[in-house]
C-alpha atoms as a PDB file:
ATOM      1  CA  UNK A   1      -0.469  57.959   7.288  1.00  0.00           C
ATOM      2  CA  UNK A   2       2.077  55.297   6.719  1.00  0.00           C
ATOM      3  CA  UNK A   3       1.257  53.190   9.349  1.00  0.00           C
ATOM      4  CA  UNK A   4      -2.186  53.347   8.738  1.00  0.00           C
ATOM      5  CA  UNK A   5      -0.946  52.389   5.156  1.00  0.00           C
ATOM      6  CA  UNK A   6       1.313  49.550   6.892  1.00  0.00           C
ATOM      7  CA  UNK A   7      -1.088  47.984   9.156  1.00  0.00           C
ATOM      8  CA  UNK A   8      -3.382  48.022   6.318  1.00  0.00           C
ATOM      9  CA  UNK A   9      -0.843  45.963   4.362  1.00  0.00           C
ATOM     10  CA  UNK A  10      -0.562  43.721   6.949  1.00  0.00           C
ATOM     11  CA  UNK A  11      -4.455  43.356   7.256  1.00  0.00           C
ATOM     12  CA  UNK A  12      -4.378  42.463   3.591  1.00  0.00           C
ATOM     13  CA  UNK A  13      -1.436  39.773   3.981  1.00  0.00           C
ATOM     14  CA  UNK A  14      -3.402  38.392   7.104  1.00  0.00           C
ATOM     15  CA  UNK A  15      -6.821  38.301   5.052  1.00  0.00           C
ATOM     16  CA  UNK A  16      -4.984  36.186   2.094  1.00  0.00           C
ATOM     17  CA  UNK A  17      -3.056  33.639   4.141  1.00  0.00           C
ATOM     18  CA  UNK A  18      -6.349  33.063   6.098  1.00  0.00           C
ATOM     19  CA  UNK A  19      -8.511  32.806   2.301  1.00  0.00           C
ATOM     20  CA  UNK A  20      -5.585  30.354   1.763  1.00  0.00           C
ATOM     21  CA  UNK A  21      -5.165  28.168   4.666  1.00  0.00           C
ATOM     22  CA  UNK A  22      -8.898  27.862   4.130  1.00  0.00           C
ATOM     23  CA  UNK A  23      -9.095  26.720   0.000  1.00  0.00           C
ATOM     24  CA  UNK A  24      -6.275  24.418   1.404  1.00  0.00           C
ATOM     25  CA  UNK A  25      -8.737  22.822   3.774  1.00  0.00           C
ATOM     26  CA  UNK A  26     -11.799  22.461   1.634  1.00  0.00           C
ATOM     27  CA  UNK A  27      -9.900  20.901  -0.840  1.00  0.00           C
ATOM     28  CA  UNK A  28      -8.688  18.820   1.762  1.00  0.00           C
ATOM     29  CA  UNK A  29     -12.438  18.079   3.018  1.00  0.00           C
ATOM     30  CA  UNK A  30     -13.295  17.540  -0.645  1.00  0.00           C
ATOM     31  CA  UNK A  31     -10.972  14.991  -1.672  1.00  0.00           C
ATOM     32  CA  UNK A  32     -11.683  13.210   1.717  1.00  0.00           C
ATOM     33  CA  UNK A  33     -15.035  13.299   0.838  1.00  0.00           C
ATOM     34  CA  UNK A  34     -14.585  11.802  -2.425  1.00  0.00           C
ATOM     35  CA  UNK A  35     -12.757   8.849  -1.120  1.00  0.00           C
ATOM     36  CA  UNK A  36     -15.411   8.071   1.110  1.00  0.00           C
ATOM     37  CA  UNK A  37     -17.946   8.539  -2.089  1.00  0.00           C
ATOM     38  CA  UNK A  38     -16.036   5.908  -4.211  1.00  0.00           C
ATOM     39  CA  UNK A  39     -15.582   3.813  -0.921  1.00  0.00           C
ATOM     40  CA  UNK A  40     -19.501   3.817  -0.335  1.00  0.00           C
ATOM     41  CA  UNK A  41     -19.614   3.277  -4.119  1.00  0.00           C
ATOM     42  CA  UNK A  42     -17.557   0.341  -3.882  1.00  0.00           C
ATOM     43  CA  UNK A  43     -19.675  -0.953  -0.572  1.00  0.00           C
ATOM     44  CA  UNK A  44     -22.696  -0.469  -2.690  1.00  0.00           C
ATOM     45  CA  UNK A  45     -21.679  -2.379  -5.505  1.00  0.00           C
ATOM     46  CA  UNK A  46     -20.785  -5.474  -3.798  1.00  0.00           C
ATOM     47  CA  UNK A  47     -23.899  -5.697  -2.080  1.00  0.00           C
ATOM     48  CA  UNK A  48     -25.527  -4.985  -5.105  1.00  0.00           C
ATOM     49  CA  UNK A  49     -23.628  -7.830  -6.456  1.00  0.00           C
ATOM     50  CA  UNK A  50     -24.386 -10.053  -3.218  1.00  0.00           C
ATOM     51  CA  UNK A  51     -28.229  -9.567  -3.769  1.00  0.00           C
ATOM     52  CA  UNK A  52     -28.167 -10.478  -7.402  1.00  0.00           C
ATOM     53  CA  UNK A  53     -26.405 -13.367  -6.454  1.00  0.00           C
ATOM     54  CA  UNK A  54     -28.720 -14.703  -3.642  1.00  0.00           C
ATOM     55  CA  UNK A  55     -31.628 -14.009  -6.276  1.00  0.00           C
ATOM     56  CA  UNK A  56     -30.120 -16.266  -8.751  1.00  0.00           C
ATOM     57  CA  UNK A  57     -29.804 -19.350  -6.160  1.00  0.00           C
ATOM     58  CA  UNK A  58     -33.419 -18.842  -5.400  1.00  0.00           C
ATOM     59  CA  UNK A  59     -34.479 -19.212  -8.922  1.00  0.00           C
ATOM     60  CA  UNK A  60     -31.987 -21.675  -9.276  1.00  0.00           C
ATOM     61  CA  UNK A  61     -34.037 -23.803  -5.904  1.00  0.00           C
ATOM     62  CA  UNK A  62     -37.088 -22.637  -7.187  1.00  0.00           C
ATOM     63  CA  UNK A  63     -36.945 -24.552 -10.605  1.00  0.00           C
ATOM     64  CA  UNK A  64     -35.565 -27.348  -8.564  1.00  0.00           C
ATOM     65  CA  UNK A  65     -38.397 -27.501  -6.407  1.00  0.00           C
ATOM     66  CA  UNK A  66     -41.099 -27.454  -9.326  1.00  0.00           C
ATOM     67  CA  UNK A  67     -39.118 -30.070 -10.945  1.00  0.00           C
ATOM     68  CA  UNK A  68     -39.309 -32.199  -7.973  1.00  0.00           C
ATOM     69  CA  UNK A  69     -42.812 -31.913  -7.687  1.00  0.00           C
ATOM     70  CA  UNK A  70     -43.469 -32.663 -10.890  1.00  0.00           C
ATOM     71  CA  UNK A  71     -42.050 -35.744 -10.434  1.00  0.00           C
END
């Protein structure tokens, strides 16, 4: 009976530092994953940024272009 009981103390102590070694790597995986998120956020933005940009300097030739051919 107490070995039974021992091994199944040991069973326990294996099963909790294996939950643990596992929340340790999913929060690992998780903040990994949220510095890729604000990377891609980042990414996003300045493209976002780029295309507003290119949209204003073809308004900007646009109204040129009318004004020229009004004159």
């Amino acid at each position: 009976k107490e070995a039974l009981e021992k091994h199944q103390q040991e069973k326990n102590e294996m099963e909790s530092h294996i939950r643990e070694t596992a929340l340790e790597e999913f929060r690992l995986q998780a903040e990994q994953w949220e510095a890729e998120r604000r990377e891609l956020q980042f990414i996003v933005q300045e493209q976002d940024n780029a295309v507003q940009n290119m949209h204003k300097k073809v308004e900007k030739l646009e109204t040129e272009h009318m004004d020229c051919s009004d004159l």
